[in-house]
Structures are given as structure tokens and as C-alpha cells.
PDB file of N, CA and C in Angstrom:
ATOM      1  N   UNK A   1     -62.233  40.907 -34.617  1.00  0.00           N
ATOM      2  CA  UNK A   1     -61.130  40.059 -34.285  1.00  0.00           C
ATOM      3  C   UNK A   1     -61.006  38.930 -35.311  1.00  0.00           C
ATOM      4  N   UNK A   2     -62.382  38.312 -36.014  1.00  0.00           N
ATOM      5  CA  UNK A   2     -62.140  37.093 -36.366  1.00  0.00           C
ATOM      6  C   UNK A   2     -61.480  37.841 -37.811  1.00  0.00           C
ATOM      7  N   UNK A   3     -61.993  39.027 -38.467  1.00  0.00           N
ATOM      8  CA  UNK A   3     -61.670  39.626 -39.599  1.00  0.00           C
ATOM      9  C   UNK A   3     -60.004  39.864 -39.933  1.00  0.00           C
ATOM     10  N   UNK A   4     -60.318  40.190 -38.717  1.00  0.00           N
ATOM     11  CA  UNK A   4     -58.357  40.814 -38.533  1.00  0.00           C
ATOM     12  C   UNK A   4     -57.109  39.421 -38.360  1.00  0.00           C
ATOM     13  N   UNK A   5     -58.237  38.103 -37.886  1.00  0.00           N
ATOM     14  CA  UNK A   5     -57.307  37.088 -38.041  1.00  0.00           C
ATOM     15  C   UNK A   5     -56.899  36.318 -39.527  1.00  0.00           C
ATOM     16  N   UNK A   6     -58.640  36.182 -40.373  1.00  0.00           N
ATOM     17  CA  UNK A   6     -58.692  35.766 -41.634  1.00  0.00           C
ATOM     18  C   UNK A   6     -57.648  36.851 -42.633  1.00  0.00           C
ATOM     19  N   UNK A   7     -57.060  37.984 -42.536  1.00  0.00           N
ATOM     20  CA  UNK A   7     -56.429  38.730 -43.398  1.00  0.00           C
ATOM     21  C   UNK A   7     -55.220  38.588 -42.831  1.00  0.00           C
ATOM     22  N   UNK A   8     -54.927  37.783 -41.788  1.00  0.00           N
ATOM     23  CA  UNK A   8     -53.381  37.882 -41.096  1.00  0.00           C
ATOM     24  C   UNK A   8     -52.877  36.814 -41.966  1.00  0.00           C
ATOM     25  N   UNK A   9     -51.018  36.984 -41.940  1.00  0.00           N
ATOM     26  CA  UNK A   9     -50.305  35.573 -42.747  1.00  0.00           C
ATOM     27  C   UNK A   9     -49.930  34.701 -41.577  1.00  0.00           C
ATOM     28  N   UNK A  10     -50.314  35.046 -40.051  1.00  0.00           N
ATOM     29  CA  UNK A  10     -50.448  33.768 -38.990  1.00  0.00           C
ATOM     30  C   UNK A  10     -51.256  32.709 -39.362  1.00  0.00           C
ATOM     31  N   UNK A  11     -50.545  31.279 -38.745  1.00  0.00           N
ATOM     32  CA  UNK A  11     -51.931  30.494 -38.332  1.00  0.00           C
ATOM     33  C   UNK A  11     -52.482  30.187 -37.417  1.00  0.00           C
ATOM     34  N   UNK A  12     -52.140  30.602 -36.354  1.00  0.00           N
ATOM     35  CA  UNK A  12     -52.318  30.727 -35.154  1.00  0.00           C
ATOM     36  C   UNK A  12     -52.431  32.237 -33.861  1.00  0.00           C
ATOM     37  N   UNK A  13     -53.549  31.758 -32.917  1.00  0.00           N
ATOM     38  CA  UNK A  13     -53.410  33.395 -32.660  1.00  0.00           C
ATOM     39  C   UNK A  13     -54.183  32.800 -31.085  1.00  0.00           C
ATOM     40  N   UNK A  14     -53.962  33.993 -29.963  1.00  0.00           N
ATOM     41  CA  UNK A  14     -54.424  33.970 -29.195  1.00  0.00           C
ATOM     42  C   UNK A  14     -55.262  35.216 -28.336  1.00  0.00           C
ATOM     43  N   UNK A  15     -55.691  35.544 -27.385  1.00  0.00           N
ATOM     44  CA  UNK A  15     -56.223  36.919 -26.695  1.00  0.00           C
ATOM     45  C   UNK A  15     -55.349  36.853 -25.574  1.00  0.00           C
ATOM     46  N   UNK A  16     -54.521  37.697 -25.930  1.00  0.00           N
ATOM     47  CA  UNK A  16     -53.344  38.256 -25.018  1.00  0.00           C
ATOM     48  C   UNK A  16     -53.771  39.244 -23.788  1.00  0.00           C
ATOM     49  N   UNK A  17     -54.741  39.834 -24.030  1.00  0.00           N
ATOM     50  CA  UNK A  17     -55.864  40.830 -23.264  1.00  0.00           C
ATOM     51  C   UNK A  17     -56.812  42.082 -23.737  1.00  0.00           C
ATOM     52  N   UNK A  18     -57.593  42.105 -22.722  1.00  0.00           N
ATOM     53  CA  UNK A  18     -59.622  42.815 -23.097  1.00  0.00           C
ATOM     54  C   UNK A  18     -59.695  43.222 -22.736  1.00  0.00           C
ATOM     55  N   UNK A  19     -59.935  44.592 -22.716  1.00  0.00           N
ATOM     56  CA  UNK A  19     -61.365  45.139 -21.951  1.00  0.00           C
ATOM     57  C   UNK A  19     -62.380  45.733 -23.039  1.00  0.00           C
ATOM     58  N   UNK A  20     -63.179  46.023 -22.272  1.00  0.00           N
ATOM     59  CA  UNK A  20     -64.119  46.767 -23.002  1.00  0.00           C
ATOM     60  C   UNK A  20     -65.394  46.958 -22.623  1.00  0.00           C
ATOM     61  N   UNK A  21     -66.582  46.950 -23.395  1.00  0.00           N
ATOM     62  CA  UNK A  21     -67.840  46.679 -22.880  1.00  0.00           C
ATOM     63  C   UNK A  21     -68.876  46.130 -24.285  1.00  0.00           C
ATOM     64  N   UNK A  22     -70.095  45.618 -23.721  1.00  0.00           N
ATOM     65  CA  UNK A  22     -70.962  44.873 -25.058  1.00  0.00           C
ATOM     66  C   UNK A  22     -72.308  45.541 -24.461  1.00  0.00           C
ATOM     67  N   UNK A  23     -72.741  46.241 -25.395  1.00  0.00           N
ATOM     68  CA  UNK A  23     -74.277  45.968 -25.180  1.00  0.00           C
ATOM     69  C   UNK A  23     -75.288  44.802 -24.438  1.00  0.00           C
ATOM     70  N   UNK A  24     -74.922  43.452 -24.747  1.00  0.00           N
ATOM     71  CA  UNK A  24     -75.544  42.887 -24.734  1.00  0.00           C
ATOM     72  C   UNK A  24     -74.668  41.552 -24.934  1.00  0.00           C
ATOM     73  N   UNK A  25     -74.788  40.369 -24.456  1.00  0.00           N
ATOM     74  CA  UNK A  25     -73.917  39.355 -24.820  1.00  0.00           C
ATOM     75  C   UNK A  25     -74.230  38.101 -24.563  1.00  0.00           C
ATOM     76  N   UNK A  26     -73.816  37.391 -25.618  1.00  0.00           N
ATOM     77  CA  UNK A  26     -74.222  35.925 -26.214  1.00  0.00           C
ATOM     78  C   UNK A  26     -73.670  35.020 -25.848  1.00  0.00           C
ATOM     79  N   UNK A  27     -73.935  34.379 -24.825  1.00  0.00           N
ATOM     80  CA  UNK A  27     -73.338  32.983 -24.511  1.00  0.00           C
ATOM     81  C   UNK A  27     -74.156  31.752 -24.209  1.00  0.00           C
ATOM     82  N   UNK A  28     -72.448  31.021 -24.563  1.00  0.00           N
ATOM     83  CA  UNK A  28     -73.392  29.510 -24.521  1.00  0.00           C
ATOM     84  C   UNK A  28     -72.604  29.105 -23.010  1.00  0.00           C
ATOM     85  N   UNK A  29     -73.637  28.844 -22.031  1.00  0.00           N
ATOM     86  CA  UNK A  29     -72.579  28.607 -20.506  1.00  0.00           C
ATOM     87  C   UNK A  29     -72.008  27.211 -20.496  1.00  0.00           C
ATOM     88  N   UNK A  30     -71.489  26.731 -19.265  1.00  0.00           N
ATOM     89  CA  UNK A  30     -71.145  25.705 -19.462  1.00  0.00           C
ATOM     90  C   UNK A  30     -72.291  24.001 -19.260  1.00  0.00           C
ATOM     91  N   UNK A  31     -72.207  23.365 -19.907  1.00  0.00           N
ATOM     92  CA  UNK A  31     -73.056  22.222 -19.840  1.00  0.00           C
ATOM     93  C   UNK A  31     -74.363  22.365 -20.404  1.00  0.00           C
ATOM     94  N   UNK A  32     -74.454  23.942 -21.635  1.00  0.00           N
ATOM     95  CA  UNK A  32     -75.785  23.796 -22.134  1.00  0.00           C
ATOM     96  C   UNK A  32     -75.222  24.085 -23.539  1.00  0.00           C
ATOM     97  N   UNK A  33     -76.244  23.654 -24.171  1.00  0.00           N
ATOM     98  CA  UNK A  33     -76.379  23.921 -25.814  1.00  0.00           C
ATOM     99  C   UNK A  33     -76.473  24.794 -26.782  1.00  0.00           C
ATOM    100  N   UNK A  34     -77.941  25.771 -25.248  1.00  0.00           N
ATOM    101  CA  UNK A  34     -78.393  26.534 -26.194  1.00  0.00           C
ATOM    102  C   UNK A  34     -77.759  28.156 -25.920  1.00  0.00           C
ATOM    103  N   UNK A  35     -77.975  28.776 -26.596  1.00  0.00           N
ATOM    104  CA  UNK A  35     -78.070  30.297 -26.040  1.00  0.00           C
ATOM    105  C   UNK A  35     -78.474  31.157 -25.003  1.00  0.00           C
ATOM    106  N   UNK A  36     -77.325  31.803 -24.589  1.00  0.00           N
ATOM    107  CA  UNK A  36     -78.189  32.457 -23.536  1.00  0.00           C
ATOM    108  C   UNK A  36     -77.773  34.073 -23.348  1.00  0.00           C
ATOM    109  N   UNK A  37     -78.939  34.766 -23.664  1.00  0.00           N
ATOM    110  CA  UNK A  37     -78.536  36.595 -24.027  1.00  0.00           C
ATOM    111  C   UNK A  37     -78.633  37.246 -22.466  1.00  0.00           C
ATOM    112  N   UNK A  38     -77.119  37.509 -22.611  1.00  0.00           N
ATOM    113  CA  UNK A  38     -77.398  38.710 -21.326  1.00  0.00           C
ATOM    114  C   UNK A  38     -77.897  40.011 -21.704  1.00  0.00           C
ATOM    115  N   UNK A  39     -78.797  40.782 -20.579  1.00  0.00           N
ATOM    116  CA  UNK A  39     -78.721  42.383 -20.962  1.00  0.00           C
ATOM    117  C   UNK A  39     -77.500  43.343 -20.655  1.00  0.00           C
ATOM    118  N   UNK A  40     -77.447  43.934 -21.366  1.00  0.00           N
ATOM    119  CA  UNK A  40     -76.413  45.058 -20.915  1.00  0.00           C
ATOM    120  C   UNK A  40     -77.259  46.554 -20.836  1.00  0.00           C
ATOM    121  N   UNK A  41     -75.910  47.535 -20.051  1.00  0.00           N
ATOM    122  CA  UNK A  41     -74.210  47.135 -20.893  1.00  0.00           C
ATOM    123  C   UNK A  41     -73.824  46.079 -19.842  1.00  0.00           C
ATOM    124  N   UNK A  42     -72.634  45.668 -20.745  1.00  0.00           N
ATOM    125  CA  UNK A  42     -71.873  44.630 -19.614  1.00  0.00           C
ATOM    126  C   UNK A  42     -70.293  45.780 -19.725  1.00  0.00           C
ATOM    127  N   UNK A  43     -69.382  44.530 -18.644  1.00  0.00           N
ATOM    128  CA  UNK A  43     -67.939  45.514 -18.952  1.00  0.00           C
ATOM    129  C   UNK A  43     -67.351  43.844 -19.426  1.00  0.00           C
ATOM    130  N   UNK A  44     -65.913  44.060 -20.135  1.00  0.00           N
ATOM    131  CA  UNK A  44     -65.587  42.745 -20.185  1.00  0.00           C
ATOM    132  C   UNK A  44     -64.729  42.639 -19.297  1.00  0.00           C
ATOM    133  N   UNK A  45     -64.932  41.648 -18.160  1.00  0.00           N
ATOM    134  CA  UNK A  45     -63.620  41.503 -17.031  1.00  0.00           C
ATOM    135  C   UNK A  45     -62.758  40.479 -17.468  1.00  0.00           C
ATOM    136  N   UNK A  46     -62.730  39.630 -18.394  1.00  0.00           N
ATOM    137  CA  UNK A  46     -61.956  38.930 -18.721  1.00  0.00           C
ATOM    138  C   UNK A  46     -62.768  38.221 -20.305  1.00  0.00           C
ATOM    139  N   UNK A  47     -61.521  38.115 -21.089  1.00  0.00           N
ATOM    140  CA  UNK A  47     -61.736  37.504 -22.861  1.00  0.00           C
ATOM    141  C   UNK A  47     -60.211  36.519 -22.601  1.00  0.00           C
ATOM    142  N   UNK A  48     -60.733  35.406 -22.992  1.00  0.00           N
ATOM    143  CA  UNK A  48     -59.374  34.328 -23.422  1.00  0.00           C
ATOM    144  C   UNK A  48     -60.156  33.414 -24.662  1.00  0.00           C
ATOM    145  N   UNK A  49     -58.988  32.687 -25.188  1.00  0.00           N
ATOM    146  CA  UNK A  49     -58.942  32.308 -26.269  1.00  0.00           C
ATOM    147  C   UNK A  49     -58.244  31.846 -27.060  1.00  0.00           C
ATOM    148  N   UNK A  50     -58.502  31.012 -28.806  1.00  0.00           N
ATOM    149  CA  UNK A  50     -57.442  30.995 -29.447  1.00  0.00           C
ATOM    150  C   UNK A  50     -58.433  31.396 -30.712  1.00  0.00           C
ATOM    151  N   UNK A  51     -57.340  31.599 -31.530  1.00  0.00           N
ATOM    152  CA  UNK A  51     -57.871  31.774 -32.969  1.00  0.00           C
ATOM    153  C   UNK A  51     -57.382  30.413 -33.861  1.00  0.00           C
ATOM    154  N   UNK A  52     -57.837  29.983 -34.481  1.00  0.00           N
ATOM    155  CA  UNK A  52     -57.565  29.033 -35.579  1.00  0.00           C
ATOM    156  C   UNK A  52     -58.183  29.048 -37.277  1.00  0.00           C
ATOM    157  N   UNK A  53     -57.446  28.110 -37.875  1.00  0.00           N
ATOM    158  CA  UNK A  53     -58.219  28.416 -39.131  1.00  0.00           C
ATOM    159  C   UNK A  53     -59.414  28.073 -39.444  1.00  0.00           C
ATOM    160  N   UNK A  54     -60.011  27.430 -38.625  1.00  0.00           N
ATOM    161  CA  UNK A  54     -61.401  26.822 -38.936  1.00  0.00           C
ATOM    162  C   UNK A  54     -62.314  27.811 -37.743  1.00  0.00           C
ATOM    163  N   UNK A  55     -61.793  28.463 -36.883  1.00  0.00           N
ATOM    164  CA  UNK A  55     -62.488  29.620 -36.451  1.00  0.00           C
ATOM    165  C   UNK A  55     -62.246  30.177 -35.020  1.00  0.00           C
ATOM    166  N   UNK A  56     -62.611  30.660 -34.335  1.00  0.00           N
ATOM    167  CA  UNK A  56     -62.354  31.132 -32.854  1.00  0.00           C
ATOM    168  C   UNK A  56     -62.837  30.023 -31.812  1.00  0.00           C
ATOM    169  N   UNK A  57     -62.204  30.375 -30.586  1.00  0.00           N
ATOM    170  CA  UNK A  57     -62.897  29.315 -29.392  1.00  0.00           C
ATOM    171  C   UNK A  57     -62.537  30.515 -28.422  1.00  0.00           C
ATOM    172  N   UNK A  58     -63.525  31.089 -28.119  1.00  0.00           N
ATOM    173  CA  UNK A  58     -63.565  32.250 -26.957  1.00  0.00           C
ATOM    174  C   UNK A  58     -64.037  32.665 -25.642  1.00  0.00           C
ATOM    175  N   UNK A  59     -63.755  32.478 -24.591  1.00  0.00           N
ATOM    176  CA  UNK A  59     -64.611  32.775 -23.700  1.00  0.00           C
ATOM    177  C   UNK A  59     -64.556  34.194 -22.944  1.00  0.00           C
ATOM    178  N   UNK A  60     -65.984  34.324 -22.146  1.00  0.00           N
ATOM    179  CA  UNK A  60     -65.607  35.471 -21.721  1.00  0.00           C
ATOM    180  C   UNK A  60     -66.472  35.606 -20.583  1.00  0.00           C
ATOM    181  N   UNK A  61     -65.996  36.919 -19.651  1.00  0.00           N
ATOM    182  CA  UNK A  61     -66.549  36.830 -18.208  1.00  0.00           C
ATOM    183  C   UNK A  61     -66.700  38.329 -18.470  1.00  0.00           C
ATOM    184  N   UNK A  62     -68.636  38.643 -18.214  1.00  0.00           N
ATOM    185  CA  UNK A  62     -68.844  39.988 -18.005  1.00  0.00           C
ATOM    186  C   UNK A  62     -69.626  40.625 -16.966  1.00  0.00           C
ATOM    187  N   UNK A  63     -69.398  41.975 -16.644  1.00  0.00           N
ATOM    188  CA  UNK A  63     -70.133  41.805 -15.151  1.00  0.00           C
ATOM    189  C   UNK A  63     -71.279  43.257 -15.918  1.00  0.00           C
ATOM    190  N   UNK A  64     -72.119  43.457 -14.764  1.00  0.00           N
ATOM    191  CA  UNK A  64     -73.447  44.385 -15.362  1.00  0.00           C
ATOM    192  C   UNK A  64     -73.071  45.308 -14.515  1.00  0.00           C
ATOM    193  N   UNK A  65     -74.241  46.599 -14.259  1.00  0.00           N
ATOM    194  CA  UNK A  65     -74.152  47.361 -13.869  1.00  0.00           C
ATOM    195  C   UNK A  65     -74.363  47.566 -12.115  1.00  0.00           C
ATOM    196  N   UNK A  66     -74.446  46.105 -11.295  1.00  0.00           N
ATOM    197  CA  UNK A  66     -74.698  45.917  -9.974  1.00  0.00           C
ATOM    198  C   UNK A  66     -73.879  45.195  -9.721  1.00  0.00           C
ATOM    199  N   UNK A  67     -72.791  44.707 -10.589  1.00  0.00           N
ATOM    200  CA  UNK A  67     -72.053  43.952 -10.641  1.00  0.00           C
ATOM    201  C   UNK A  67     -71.873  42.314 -10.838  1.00  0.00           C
ATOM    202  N   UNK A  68     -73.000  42.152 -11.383  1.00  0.00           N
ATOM    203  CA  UNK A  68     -73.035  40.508 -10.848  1.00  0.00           C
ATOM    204  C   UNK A  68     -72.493  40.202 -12.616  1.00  0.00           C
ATOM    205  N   UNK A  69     -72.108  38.600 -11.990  1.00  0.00           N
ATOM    206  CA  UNK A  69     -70.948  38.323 -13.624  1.00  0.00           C
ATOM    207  C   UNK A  69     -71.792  37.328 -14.123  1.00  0.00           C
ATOM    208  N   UNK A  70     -71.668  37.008 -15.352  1.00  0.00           N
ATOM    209  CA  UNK A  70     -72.008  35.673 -16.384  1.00  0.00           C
ATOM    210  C   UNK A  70     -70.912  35.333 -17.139  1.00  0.00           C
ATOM    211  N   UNK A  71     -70.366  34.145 -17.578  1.00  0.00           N
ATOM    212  CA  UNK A  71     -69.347  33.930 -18.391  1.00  0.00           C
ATOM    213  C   UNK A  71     -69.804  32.761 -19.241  1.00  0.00           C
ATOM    214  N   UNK A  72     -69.154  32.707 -20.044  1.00  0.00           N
ATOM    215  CA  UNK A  72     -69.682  31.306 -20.889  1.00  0.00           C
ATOM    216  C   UNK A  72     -68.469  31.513 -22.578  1.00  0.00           C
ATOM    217  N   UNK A  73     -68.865  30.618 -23.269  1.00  0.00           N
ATOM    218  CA  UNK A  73     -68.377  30.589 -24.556  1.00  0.00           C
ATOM    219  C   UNK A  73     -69.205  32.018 -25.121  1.00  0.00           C
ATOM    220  N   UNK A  74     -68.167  33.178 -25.651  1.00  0.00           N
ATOM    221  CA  UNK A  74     -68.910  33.891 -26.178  1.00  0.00           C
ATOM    222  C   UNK A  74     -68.734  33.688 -27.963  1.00  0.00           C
ATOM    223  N   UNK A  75     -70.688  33.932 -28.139  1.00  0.00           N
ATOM    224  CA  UNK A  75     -71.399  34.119 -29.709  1.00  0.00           C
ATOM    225  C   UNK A  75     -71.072  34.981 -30.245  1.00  0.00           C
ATOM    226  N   UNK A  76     -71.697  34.857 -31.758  1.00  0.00           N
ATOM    227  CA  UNK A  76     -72.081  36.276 -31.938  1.00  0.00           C
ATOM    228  C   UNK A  76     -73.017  36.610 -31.782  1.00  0.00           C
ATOM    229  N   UNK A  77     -73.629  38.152 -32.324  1.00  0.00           N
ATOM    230  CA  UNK A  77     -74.385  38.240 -31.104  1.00  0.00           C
ATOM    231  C   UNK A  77     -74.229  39.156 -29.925  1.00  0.00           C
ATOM    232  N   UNK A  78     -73.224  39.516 -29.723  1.00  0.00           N
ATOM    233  CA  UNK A  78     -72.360  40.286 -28.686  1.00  0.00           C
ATOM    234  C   UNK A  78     -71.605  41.723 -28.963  1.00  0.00           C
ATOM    235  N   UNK A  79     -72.462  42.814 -29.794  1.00  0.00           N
ATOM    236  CA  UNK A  79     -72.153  43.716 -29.911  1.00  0.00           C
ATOM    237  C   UNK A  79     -71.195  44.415 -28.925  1.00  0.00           C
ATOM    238  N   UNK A  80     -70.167  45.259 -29.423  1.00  0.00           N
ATOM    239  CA  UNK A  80     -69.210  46.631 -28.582  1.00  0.00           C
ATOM    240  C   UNK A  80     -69.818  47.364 -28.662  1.00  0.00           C
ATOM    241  N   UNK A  81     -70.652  47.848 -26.933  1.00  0.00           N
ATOM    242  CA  UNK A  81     -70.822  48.917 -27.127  1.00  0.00           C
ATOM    243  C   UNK A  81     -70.229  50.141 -27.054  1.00  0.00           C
ATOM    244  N   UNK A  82     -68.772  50.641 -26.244  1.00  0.00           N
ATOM    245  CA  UNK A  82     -67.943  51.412 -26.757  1.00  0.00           C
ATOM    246  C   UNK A  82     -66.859  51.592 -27.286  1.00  0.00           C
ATOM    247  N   UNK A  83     -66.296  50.470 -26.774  1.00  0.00           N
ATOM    248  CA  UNK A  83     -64.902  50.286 -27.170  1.00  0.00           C
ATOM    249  C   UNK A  83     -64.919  48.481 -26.488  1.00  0.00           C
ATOM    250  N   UNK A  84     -64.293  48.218 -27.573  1.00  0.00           N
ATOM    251  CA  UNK A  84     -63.148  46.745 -27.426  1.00  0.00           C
ATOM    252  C   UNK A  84     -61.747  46.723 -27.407  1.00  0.00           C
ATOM    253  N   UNK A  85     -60.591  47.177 -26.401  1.00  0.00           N
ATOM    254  CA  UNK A  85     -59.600  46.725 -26.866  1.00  0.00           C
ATOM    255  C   UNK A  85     -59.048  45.217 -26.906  1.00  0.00           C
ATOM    256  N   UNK A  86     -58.829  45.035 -27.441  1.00  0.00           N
ATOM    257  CA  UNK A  86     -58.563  43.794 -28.049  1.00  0.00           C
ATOM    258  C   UNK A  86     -56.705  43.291 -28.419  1.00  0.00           C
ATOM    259  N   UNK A  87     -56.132  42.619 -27.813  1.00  0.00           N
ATOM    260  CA  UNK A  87     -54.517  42.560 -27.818  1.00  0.00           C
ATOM    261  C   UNK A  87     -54.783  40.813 -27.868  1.00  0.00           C
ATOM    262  N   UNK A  88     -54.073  40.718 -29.661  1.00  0.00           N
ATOM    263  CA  UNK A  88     -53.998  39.388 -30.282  1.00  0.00           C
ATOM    264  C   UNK A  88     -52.508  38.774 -30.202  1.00  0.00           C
ATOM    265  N   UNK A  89     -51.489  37.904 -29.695  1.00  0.00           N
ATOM    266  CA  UNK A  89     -50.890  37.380 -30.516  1.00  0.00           C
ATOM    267  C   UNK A  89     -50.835  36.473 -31.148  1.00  0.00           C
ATOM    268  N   UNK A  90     -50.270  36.371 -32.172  1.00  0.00           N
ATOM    269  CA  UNK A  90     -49.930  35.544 -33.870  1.00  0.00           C
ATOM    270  C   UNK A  90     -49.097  35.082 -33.748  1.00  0.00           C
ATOM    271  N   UNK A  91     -48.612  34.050 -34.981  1.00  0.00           N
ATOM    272  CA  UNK A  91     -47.728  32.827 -34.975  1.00  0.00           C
ATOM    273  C   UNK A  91     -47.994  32.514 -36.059  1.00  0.00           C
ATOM    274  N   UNK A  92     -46.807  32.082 -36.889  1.00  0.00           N
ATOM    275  CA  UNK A  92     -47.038  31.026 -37.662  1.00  0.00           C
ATOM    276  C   UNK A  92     -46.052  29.830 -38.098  1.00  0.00           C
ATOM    277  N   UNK A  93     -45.270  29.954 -36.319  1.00  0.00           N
ATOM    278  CA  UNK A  93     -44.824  28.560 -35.863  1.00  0.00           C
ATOM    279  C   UNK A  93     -45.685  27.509 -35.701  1.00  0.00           C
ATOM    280  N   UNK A  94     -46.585  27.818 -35.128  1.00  0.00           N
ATOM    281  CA  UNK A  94     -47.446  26.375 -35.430  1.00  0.00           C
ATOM    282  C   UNK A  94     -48.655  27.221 -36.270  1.00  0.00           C
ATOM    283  N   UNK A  95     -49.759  25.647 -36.477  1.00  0.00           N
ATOM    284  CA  UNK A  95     -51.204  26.112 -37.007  1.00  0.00           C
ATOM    285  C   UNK A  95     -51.856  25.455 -36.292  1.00  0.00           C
ATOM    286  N   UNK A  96     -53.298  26.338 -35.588  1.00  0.00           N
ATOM    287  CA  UNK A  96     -54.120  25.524 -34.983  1.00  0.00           C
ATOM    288  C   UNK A  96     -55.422  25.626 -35.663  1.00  0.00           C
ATOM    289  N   UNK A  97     -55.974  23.940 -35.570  1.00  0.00           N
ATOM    290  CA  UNK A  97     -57.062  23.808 -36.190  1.00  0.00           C
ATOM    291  C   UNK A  97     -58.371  23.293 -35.065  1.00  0.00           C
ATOM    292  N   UNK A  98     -59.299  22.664 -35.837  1.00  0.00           N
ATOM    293  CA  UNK A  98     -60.061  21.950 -34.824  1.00  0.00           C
ATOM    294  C   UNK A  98     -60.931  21.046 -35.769  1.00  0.00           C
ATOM    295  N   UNK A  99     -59.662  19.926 -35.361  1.00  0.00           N
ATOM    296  CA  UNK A  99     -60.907  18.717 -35.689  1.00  0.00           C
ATOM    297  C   UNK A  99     -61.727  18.316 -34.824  1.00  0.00           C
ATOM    298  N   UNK A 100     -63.229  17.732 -35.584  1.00  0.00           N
ATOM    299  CA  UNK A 100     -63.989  16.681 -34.637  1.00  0.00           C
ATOM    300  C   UNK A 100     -63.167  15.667 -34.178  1.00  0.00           C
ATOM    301  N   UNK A 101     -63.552  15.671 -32.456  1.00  0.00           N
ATOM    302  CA  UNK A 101     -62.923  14.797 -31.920  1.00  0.00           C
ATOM    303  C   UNK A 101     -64.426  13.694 -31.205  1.00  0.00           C
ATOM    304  N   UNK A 102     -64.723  12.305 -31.610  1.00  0.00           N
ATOM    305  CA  UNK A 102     -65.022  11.439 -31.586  1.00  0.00           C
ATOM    306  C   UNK A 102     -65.373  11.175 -30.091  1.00  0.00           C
ATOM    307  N   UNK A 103     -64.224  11.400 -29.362  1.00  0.00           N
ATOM    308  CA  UNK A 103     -64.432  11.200 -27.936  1.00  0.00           C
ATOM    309  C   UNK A 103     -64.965  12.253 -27.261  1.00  0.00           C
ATOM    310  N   UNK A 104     -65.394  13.664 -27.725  1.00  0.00           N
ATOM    311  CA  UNK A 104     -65.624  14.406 -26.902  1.00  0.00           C
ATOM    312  C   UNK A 104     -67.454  14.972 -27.526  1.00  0.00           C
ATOM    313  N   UNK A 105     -66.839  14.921 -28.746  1.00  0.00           N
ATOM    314  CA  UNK A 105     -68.281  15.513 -29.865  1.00  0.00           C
ATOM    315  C   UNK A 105     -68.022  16.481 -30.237  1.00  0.00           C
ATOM    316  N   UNK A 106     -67.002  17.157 -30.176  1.00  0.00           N
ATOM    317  CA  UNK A 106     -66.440  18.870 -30.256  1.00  0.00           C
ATOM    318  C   UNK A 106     -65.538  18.788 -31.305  1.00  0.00           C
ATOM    319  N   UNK A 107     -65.391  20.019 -31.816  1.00  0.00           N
ATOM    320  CA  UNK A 107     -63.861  20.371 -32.728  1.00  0.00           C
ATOM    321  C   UNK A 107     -63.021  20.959 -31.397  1.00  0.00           C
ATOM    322  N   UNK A 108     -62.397  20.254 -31.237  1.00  0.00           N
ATOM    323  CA  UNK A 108     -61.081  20.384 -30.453  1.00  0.00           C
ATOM    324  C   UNK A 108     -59.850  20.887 -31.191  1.00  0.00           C
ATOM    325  N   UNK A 109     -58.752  22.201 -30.440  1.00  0.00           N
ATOM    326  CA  UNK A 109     -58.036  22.368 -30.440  1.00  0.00           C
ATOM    327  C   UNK A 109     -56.920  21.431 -30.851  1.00  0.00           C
ATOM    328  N   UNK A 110     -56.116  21.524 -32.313  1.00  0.00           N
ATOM    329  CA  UNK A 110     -55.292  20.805 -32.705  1.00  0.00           C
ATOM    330  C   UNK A 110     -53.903  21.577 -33.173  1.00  0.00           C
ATOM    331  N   UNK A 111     -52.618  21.559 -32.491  1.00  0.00           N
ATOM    332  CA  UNK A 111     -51.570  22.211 -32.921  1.00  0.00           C
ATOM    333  C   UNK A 111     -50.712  21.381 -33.586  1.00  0.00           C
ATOM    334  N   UNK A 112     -50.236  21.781 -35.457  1.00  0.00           N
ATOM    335  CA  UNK A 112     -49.196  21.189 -35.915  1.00  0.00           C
ATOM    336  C   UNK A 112     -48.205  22.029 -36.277  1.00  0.00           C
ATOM    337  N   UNK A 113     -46.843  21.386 -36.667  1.00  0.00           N
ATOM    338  CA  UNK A 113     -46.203  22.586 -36.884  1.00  0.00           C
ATOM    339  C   UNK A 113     -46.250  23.514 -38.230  1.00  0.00           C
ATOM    340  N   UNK A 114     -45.688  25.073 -37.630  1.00  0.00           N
ATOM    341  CA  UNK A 114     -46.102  25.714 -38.636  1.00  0.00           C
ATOM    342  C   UNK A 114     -45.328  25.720 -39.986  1.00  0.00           C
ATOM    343  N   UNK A 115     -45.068  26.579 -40.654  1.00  0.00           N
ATOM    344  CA  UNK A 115     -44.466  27.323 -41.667  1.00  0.00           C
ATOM    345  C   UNK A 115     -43.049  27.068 -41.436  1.00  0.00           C
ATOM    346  N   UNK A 116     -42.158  26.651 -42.289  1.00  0.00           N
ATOM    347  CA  UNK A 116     -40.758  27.114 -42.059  1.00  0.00           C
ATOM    348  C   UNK A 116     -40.110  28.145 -41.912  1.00  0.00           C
ATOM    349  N   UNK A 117     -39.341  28.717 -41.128  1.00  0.00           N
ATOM    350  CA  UNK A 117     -39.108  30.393 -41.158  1.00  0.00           C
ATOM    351  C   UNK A 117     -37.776  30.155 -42.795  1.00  0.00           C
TER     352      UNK A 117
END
């Protein structure tokens, strides 16, 4: 996804919709720092997101094989294990970036406008 965004003439992009499944998957949950590896397989029940030029902000919700879910910011780290479909849309009405934002400690989501048509 991030490949297919860096070769696009968008600057902006989002996850329109997922499924799929991961081997194994990398997240950072909410209110921690560090890493945390699920086992798989997982399925993906839900991927949202944006793409920007300074890089992805993704999350995702996956459930296992008894069903129980984990979600968090997904890493890499997070191999497909059979299939990803993956449905992006693009723009390059606006551009989104992410500056450090001071008040939060994060690169935050920043939209300016894009390209002239």
C-alpha cells in the first residue's frame, strides 16, 4: 500500500476498504509505546486510515481463530498471509502531511490545498 502510494501523482489517500488476513500482526494499542505482536492467522475485520507524504497512519481491528479481536495502530511487521484486498482512494485536491504537533507530541494529520486542476 505504502509502495503503491509513493509511485501515485496523489497527495493524499485514504482506506476506502479491507479484508484479508496477516499471519501475524504488529501493533502499537492504544496508550502504549511499545509493540505488541499478535499470533496468527488473524482475519482483517476492519483497516482505516490515511496516506500522506510523510507516511501512513493506519489502524486496524483483527480477530483470530476463536474469534477474539485486538486492534491498535498497525506496524510493520504484519505480514499477508493470503490475500489483502486493499481499496485506496486518492486526491490531489488537497495534500496531507504530518507535522509535529507540540501540543500533542505526535505528527498529526495536516490538510492543505492541493494541486490546481
Amino acid at each position: 500500500m505504502e509502495a503503491a502510494f509513493a509511485v501515485a501523482p496523489e497527495t493524499a489517500g485514504f482506506v476506502a476498504a479491507a479484508v484479508g488476513s496477516l499471519d501475524r500482526a504488529a501493533l502499537r494499542p492504544a496508550g502504549r509505546d511499545d509493540r505488541l505482536m499478535v499470533p496468527g492467522p488473524l482475519e482483517i475485520v476492519g483497516l482505516s486510515g490515511t496516506l500522506s507524504l510523510d507516511g501512513p497512519h493506519l489502524h486496524v481491528a483483527v480477530s483470530d481463530a476463536g474469534g477474539g479481536m485486538r486492534g491498535g495502530h498497525l506496524l510493520h511487521g504484519s505480514p499477508v498471509r493470503t490475500t489483502a484486498e486493499i481499496v485506496l482512494g486518492l486526491t490531489d485536491a488537497v495534500q496531507f502531511t504530518r507535522p509535529h504537533d507540540p501540543r500533542t507530541g505526535y505528527a498529526e494529520l495536516a490538510a492543505e490545498p492541493g494541486r490546481d486542476p
